[in-house]
N, C-alpha and C. Protein backbone atom coordinates (compact mmCIF):
# COMPACT_ATOMS: atom_id res chain seq x y z
N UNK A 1 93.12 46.94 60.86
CA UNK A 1 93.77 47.35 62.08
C UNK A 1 93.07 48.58 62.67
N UNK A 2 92.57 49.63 61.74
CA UNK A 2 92.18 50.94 61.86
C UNK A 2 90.95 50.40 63.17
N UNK A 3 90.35 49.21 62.24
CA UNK A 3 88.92 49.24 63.13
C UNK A 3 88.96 48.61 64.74
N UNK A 4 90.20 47.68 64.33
CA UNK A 4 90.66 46.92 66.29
C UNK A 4 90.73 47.71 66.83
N UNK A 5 91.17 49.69 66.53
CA UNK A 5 91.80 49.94 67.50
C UNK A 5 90.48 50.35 67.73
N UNK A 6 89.76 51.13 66.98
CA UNK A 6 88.39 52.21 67.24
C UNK A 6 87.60 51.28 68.32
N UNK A 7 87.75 50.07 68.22
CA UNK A 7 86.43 48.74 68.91
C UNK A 7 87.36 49.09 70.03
N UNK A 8 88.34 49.13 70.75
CA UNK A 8 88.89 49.16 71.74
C UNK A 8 89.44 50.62 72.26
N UNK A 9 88.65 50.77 73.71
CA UNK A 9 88.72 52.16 74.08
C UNK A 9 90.21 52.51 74.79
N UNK A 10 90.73 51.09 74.92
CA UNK A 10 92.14 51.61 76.00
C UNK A 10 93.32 51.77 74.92
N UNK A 11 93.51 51.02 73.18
CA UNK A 11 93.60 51.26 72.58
C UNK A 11 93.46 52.45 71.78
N UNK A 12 92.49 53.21 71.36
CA UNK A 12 91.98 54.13 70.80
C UNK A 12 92.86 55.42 71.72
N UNK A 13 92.64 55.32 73.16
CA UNK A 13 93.20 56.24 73.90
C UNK A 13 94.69 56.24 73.90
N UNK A 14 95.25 55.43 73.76
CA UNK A 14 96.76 55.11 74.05
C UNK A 14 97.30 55.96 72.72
N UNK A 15 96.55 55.41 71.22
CA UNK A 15 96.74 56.41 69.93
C UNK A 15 96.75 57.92 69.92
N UNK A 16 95.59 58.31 70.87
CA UNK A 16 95.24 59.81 71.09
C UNK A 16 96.65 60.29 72.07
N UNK A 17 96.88 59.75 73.17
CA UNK A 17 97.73 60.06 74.32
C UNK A 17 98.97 60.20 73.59
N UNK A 18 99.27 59.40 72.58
CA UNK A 18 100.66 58.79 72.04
C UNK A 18 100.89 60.22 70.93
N UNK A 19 100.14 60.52 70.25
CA UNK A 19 99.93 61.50 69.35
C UNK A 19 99.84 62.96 69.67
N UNK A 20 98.88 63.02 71.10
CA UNK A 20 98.43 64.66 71.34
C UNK A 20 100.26 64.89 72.20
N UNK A 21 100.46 64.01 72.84
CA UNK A 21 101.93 64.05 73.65
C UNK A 21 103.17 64.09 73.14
N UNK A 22 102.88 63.42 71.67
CA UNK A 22 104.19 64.49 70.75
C UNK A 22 104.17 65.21 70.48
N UNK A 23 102.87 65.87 69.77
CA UNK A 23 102.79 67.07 69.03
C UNK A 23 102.84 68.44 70.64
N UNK A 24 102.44 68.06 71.77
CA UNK A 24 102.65 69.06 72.72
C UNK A 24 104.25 68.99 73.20
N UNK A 25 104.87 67.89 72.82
CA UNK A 25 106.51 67.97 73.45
C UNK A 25 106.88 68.77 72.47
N UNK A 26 106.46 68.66 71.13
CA UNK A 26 107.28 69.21 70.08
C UNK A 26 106.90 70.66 70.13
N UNK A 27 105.77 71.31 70.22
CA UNK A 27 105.01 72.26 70.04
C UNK A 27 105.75 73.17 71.21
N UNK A 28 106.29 72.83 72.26
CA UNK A 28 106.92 73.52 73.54
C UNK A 28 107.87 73.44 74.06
N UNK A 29 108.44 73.25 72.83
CA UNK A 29 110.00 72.09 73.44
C UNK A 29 110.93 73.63 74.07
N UNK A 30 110.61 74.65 73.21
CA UNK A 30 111.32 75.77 74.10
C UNK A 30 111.18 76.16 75.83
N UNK A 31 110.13 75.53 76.05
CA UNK A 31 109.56 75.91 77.35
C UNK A 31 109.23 74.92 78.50
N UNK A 32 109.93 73.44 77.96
CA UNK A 32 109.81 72.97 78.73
C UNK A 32 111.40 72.54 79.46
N UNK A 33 111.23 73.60 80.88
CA UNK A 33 112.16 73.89 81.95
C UNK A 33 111.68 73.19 82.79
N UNK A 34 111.67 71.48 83.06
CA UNK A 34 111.51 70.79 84.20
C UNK A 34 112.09 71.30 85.26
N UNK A 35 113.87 71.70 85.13
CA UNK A 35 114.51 71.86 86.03
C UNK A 35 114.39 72.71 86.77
N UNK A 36 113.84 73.98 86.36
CA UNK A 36 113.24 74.94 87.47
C UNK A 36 112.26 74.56 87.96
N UNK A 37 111.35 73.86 87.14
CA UNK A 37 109.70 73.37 87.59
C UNK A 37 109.92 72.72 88.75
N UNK A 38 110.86 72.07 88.61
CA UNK A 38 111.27 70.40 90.15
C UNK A 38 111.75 71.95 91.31
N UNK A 39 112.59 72.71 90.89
CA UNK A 39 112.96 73.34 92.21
C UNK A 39 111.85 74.35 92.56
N UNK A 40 110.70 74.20 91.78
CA UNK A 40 109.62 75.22 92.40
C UNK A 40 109.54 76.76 91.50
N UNK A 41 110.41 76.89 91.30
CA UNK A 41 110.60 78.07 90.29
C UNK A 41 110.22 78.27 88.39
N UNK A 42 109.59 79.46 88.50
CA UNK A 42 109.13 79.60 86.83
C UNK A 42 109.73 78.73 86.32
N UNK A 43 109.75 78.06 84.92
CA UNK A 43 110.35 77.48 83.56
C UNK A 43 110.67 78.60 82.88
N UNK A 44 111.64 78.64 82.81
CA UNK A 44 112.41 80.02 81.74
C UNK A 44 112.53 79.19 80.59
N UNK A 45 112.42 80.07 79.47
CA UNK A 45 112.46 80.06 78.09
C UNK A 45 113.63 78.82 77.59
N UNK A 46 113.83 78.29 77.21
CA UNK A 46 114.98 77.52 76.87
C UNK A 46 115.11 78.20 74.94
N UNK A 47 116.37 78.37 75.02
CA UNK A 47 116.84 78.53 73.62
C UNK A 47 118.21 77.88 73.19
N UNK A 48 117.89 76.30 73.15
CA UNK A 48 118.98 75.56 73.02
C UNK A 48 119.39 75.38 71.25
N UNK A 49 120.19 74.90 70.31
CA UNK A 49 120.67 75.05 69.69
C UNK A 49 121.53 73.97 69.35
N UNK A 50 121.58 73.74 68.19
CA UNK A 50 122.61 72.26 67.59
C UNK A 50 124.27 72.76 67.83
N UNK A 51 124.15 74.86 67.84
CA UNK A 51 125.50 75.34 67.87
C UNK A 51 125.57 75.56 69.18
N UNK A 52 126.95 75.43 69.36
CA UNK A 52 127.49 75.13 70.73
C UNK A 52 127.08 76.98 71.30
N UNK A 53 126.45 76.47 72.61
CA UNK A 53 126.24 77.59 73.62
C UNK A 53 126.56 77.66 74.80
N UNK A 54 126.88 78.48 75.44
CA UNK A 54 126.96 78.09 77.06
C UNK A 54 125.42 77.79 77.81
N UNK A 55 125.53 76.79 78.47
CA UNK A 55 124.46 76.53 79.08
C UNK A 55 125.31 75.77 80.45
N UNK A 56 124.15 75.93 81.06
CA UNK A 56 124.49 75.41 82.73
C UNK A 56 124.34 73.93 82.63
N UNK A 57 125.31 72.77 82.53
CA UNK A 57 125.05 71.81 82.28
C UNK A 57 123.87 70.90 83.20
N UNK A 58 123.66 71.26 84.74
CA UNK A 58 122.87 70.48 85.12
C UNK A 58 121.55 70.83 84.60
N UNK A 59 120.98 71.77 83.62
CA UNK A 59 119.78 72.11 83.70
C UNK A 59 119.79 71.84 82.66
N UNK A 60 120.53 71.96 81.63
CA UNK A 60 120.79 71.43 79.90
C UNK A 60 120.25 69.99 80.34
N UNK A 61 121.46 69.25 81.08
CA UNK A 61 120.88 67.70 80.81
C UNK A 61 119.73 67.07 81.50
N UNK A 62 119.17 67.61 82.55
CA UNK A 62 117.82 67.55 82.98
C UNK A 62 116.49 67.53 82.30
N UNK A 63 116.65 68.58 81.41
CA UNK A 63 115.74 69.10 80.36
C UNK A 63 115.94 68.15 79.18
N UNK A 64 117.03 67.62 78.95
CA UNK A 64 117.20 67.34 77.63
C UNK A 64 116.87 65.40 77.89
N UNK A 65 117.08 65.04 78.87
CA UNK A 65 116.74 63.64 79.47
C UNK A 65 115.57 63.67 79.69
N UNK A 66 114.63 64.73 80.25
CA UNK A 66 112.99 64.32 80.41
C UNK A 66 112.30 64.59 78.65
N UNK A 67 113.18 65.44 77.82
CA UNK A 67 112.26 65.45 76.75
C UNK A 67 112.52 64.67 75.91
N UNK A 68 114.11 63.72 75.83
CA UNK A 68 113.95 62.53 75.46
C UNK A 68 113.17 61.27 76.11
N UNK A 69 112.63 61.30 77.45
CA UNK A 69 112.15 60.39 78.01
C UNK A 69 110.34 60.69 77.58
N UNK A 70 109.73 61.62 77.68
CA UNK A 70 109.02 62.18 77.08
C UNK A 70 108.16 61.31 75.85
N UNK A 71 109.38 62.20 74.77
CA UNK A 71 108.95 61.38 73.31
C UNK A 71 108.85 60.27 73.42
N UNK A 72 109.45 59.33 74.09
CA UNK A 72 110.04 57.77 73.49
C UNK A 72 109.01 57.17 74.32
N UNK A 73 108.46 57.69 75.57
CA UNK A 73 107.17 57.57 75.97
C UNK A 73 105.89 57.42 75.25
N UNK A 74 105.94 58.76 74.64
CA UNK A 74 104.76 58.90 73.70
C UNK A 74 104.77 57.65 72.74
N UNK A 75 105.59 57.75 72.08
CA UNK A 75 106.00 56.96 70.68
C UNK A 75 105.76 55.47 71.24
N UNK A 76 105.81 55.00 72.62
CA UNK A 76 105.58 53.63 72.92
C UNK A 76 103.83 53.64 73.29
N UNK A 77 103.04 54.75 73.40
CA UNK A 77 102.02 54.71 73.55
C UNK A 77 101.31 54.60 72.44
N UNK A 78 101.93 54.62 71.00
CA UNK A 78 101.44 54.47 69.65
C UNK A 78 101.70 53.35 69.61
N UNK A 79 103.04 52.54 69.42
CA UNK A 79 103.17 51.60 69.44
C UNK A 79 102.34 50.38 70.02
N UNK A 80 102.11 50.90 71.43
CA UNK A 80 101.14 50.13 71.96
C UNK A 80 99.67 50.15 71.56
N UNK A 81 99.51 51.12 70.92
CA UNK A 81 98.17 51.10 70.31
C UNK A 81 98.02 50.49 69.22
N UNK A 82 99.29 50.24 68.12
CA UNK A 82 99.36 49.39 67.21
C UNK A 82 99.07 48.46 67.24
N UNK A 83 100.42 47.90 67.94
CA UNK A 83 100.82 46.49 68.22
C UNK A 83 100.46 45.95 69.60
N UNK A 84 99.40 45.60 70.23
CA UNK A 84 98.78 45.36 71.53
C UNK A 84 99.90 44.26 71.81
N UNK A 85 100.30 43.30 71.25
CA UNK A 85 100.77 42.15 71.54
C UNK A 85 102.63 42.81 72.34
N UNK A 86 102.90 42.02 73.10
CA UNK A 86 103.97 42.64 74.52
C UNK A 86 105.10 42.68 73.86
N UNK A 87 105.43 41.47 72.60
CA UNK A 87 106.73 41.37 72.33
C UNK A 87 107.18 43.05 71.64
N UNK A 88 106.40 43.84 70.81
CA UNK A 88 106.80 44.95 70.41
C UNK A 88 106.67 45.79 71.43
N UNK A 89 105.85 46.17 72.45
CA UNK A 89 106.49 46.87 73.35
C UNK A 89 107.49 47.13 74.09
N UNK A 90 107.79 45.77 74.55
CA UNK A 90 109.11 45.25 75.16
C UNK A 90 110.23 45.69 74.39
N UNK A 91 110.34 45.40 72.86
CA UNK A 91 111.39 46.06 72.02
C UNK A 91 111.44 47.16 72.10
N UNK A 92 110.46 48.15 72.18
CA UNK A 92 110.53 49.32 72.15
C UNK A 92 110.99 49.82 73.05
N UNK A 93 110.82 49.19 74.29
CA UNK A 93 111.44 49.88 75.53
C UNK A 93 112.78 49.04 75.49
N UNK A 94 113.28 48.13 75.04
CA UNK A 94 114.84 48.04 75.16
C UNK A 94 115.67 49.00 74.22
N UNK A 95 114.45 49.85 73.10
CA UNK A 95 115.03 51.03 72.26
C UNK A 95 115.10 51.98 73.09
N UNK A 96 114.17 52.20 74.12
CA UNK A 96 114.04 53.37 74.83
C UNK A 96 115.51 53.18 75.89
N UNK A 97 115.54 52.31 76.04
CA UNK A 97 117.01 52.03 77.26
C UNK A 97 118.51 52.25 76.34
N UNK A 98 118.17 51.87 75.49
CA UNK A 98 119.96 52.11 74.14
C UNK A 98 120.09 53.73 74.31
N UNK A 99 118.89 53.83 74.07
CA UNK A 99 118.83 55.41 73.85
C UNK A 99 119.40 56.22 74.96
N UNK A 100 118.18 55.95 76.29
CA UNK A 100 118.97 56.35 77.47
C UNK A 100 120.27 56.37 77.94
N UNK A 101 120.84 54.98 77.69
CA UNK A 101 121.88 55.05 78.22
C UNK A 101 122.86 54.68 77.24
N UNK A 102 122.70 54.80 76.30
CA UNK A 102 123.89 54.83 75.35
C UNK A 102 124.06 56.52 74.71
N UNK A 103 122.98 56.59 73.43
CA UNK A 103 123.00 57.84 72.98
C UNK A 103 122.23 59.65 73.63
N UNK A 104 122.08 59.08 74.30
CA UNK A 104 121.50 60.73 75.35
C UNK A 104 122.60 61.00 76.11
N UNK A 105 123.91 59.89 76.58
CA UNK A 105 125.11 60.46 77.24
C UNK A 105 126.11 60.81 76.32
N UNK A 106 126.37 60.19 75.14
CA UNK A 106 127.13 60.63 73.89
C UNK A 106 126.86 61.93 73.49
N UNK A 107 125.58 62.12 73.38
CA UNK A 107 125.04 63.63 72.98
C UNK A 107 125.29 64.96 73.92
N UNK A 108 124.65 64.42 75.30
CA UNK A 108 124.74 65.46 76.44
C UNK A 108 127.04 65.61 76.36
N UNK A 109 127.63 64.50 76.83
CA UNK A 109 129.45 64.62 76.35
C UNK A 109 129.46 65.93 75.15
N UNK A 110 128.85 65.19 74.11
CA UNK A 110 130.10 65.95 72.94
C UNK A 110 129.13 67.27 72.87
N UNK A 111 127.98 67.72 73.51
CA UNK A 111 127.19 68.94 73.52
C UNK A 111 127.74 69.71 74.52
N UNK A 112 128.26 69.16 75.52
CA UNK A 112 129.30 70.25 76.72
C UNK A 112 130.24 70.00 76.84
N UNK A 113 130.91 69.20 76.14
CA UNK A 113 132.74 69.21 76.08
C UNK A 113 132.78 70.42 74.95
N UNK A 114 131.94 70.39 74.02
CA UNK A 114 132.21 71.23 72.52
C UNK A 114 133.47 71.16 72.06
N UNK A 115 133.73 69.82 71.51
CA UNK A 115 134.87 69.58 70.78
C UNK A 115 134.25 70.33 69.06
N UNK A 116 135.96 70.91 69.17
CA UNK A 116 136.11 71.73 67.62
C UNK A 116 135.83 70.42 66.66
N UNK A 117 134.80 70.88 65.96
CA UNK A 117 134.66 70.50 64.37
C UNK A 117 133.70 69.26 64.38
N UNK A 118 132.87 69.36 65.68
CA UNK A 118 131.44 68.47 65.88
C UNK A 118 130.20 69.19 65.90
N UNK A 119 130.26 70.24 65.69
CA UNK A 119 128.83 70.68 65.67
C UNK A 119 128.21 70.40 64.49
N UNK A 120 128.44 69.64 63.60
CA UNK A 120 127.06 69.41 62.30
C UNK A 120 126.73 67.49 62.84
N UNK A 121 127.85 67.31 63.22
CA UNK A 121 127.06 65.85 64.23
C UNK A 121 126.44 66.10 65.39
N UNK A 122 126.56 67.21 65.87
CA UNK A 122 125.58 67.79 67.17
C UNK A 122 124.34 67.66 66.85
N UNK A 123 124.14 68.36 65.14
CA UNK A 123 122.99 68.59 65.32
C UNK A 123 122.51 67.27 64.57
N UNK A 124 122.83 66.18 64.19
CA UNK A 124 122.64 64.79 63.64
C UNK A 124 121.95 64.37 64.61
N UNK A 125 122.78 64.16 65.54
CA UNK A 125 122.39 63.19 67.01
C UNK A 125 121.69 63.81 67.57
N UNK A 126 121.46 65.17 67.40
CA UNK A 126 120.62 65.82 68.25
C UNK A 126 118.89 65.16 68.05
N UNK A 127 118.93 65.25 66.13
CA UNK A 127 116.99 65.08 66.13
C UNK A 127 117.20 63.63 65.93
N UNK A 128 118.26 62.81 65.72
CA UNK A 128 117.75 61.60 66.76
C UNK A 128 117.37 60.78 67.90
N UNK A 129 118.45 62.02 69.15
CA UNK A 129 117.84 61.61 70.10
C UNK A 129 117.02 62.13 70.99
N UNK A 130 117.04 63.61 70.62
CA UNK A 130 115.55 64.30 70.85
C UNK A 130 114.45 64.20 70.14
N UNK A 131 114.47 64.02 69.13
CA UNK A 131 113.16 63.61 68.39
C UNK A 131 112.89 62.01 68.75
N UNK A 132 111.60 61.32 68.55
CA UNK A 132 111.80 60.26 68.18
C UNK A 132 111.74 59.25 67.35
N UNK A 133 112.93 59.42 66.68
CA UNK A 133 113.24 59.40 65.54
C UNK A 133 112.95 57.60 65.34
N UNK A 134 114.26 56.66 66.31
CA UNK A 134 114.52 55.50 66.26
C UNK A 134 113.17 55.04 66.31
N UNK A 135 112.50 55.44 68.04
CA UNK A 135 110.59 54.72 67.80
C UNK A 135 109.81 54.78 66.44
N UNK A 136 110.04 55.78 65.60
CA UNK A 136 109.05 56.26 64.74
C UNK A 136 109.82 54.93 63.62
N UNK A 137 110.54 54.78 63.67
CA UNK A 137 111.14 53.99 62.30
C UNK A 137 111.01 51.94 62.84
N UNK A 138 110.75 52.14 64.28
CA UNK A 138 109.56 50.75 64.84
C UNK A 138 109.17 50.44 64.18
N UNK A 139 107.99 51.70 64.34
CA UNK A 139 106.65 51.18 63.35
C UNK A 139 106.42 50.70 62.17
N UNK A 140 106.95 51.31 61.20
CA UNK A 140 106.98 50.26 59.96
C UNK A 140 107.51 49.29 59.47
N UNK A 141 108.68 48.77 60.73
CA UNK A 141 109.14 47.65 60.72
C UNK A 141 108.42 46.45 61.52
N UNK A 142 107.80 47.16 62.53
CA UNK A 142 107.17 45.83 63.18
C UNK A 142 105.96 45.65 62.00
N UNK A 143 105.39 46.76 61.42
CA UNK A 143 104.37 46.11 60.30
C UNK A 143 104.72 45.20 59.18
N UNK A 144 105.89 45.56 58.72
CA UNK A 144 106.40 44.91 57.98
C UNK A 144 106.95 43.67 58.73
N UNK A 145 107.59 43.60 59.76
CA UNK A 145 107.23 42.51 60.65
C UNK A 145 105.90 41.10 60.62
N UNK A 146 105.21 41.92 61.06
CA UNK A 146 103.92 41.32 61.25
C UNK A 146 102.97 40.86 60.15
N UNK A 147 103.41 41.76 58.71
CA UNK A 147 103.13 40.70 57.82
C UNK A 147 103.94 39.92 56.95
N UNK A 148 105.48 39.62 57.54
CA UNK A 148 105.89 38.77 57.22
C UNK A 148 105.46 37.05 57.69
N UNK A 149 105.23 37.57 59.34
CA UNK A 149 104.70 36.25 59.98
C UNK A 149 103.19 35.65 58.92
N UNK A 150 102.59 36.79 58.93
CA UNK A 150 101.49 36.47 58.68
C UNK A 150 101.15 35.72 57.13
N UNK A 151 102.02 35.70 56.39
CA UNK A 151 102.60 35.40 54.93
C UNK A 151 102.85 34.21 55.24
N UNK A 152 103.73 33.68 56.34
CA UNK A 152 104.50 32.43 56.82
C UNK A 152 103.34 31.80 57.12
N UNK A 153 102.27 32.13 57.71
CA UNK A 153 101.29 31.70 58.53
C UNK A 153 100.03 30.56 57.20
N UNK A 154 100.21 31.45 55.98
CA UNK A 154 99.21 31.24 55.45
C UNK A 154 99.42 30.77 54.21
N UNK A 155 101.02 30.11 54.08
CA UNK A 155 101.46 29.41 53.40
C UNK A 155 101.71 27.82 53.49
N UNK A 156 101.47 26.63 52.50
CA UNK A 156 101.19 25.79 53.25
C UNK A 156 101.95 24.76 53.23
């Protein structure tokens, strides 16, 4: 597999893009203030937290929706460098949509309602759905995937 991708340059790049673009979401995650960026103004420091803080909710969930959109980005640009073939991409982006619209509104709710006696599931849900956690655990299933077919394939 190592060598399909190296023979292929849009491949090879998608690995690099997929890789240098997590490690810079992760590497700056304090500082990345879209929401001032969109209104033209500095990015102030973000110092968000699994423990409940006051924060201005439109700029909390702004920030916290592009850097989950972000990762799960990246993580499909590995994927795609893996697995060239559409059907695992496609999965990946119906992971990327659960996520969106299931668990990034569960999280952003119980992170600004701050119901008593949820903050150690705050911070649960938090590096699952800010990290990307679900994409990263793809990958060794579509491999394990893919050589199940391939077992099926070559049996007679």
């Amino acid at each position: 597999m190592l060598r399909q991708i190296l023979r292929s340059p849009k491949r090879l790049l998608l690995l690099l893009v997929g890789c240098l673009g997590l490690f810079l979401v992760y590497f700056f995650q304090h500082y990345l203030d879209f929401y001032h960026l969109f209104q033209g103004k500095a990015p102030q420091e973000l110092n968000y937290s699994s423990d409940f803080i006051e924060v201005d909710p439109r700029v909390f969930s702004v920030n916290k929706v592009i850097r989950y959109l972000l990762n799960d980005l990246f993580a499909m640009a590995l994927i795609s460098a893996l697995f060239p073939q559409g059907r695992y991409v496609r999965f990946a982006l119906f992971v990327l949509m659960f996520g969106l619209f299931i668990l990034v509104p569960i999280y952003l709710w119980l992170y600004l309602s701050q119901p008593v006696g949820f903050s150690s599931l705050i911070g649960h849900l938090h590096r699952l759905v800010m990290n990307p956690v679900l994409m990263m655990l793809l990958i060794p299933a579509f491999f394990y995937q893919k050589r199940l077919i391939e077992e099926q394939v070559q049996e007679p």
